[in-house]
N, C-alpha and C. Protein backbone atom coordinates (compact mmCIF):
# COMPACT_ATOMS: atom_id res chain seq x y z
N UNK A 1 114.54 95.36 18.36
CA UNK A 1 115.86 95.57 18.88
C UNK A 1 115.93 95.29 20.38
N UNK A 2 115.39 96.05 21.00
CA UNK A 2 115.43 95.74 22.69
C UNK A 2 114.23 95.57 23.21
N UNK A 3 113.23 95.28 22.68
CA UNK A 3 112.00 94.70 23.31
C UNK A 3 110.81 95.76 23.50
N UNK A 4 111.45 97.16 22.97
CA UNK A 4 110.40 98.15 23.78
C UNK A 4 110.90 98.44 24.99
N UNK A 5 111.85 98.31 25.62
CA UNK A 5 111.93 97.90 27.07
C UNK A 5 112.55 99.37 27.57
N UNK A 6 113.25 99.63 26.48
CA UNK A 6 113.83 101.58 26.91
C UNK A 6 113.16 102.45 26.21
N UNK A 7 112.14 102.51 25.85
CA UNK A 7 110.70 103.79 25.61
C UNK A 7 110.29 103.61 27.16
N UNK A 8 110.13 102.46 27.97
CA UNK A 8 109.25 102.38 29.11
C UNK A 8 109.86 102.95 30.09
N UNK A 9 111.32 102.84 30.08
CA UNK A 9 111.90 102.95 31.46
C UNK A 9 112.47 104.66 30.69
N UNK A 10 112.66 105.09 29.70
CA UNK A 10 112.64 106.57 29.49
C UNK A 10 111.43 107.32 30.01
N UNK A 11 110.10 107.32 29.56
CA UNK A 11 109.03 107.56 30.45
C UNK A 11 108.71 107.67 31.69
N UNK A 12 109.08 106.47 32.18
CA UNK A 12 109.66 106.25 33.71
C UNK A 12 110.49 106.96 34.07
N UNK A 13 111.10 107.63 34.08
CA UNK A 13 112.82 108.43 34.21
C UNK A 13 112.34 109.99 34.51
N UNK A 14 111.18 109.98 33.36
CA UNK A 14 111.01 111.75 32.87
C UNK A 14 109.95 111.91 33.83
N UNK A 15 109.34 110.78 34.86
CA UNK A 15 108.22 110.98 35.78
C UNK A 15 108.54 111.48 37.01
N UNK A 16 109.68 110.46 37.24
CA UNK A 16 110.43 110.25 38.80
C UNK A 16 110.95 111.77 39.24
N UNK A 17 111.86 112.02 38.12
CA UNK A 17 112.55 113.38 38.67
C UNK A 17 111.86 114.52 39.15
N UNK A 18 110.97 114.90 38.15
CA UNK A 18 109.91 116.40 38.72
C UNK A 18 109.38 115.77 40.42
N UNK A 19 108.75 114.42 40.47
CA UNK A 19 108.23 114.34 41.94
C UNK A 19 109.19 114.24 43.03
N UNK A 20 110.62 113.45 42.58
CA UNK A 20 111.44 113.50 43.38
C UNK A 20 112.03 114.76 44.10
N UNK A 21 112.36 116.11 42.65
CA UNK A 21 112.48 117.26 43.28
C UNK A 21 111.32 117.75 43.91
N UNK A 22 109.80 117.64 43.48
CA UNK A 22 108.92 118.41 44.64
C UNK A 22 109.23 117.65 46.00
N UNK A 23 109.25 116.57 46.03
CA UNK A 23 109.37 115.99 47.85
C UNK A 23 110.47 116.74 48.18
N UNK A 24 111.72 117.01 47.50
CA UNK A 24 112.82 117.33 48.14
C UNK A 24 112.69 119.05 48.46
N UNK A 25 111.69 119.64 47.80
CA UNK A 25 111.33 121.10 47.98
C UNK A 25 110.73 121.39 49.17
N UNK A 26 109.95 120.29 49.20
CA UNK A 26 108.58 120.10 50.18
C UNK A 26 109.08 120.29 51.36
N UNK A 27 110.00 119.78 51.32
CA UNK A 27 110.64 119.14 53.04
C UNK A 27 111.96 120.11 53.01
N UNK A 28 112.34 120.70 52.10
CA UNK A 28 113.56 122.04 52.89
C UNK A 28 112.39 123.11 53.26
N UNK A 29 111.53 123.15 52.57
CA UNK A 29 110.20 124.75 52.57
C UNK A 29 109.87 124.32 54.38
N UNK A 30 109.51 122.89 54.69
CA UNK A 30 108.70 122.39 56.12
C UNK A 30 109.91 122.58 56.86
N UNK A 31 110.91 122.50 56.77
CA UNK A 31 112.13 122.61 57.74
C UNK A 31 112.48 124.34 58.10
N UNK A 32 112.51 125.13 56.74
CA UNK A 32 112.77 126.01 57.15
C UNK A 32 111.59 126.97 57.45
N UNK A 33 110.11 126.64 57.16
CA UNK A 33 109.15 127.60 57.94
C UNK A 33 108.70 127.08 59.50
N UNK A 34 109.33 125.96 59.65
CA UNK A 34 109.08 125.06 61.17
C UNK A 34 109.79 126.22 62.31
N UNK A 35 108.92 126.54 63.28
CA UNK A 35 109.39 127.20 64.98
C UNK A 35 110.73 126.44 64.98
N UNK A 36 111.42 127.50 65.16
CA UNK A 36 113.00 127.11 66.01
C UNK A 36 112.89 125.94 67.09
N UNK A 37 111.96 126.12 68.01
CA UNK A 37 111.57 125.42 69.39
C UNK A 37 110.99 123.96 69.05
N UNK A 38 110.35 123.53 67.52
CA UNK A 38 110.23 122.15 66.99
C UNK A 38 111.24 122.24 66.25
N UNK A 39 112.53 122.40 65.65
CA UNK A 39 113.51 122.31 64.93
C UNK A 39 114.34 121.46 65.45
N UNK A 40 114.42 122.01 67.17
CA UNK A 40 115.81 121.87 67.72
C UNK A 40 114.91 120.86 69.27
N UNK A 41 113.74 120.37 69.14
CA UNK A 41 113.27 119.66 69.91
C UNK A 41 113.13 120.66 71.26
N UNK A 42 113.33 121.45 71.67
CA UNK A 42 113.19 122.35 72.95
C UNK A 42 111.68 122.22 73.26
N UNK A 43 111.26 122.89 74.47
CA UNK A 43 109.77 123.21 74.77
C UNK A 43 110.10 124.53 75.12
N UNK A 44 108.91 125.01 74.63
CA UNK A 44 108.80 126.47 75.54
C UNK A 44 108.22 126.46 76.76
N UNK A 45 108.64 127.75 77.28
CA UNK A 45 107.64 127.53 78.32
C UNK A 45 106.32 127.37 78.12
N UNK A 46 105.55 128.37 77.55
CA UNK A 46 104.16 128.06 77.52
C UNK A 46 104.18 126.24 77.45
N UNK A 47 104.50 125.30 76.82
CA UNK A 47 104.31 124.19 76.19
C UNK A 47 104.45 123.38 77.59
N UNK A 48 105.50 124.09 78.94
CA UNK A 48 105.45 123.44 79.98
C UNK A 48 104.11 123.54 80.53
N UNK A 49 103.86 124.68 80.46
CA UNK A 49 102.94 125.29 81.50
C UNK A 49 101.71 124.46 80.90
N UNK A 50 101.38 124.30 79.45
CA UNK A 50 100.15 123.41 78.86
C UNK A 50 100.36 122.16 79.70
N UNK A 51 101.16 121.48 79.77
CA UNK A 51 101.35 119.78 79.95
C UNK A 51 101.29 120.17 81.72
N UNK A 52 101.73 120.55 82.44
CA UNK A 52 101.71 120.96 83.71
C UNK A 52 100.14 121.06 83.94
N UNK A 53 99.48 121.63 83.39
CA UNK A 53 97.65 122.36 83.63
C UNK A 53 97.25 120.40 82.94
N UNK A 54 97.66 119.93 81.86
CA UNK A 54 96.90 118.53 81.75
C UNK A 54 97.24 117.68 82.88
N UNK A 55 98.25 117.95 83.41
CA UNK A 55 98.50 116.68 84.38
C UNK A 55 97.92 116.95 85.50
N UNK A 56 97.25 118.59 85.84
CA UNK A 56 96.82 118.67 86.80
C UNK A 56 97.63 119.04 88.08
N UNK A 57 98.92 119.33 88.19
CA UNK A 57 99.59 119.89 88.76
C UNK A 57 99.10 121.31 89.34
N UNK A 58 98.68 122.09 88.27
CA UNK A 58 98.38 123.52 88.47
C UNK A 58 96.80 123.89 87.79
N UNK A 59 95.87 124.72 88.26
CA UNK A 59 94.38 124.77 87.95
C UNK A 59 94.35 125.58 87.52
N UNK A 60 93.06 125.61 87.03
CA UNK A 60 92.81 127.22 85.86
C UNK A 60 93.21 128.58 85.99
N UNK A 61 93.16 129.13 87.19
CA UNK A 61 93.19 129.97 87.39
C UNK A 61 94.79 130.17 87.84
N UNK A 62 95.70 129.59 87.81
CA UNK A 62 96.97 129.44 88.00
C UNK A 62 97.47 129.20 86.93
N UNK A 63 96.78 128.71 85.51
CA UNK A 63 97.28 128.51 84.25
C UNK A 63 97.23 130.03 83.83
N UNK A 64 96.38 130.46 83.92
CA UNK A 64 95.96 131.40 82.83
C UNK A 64 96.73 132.94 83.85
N UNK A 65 96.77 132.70 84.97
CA UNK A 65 97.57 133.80 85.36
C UNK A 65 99.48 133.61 85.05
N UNK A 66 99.75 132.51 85.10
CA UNK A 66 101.03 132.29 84.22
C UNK A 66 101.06 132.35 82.97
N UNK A 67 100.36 132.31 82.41
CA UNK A 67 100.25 132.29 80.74
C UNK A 67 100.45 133.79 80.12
N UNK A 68 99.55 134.86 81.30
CA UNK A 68 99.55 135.89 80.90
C UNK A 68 100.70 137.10 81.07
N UNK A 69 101.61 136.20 82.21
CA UNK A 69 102.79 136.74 82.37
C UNK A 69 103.92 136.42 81.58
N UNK A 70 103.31 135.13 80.86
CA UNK A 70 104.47 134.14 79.85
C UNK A 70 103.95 135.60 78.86
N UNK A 71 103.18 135.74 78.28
CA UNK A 71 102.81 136.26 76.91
C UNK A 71 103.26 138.02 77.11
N UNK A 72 103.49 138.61 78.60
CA UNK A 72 103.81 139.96 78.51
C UNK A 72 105.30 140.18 77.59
């Protein structure tokens, strides 16, 4: 009648959906357990104060005494 050609693409059909809904689970679950502060692209401070201490702007002992006032 039709070649076989709709047993294959039924099979095909009954595969797609279950993986299509896990990706689509996957990625509301990663959105909504993601930090507010990567959601909405912001930095925190701490995240300044990291990139500030790599560039060398500010030294150890000036990191870690800001850090500890960031974290009170």
């Amino acid at each position: 009648m039709h070649g076989g050609f709709g047993f294959g693409m039924g099979m095909g059909w009954m595969w797609i959906w279950p993986v299509v809904f896990l990706v689509v689970a996957a990625l509301i679950i990663r959105a909504l357990v993601a930090p507010a502060h990567q959601r909405n692209g912001a930095k925190t401070p701490e995240d300044i104060l990291k990139e500030r201490y790599a560039r060398g702007e500010i030294d150890k002992d000036e990191y870690n005494t800001r850090r500890a006032e960031l974290r009170k």
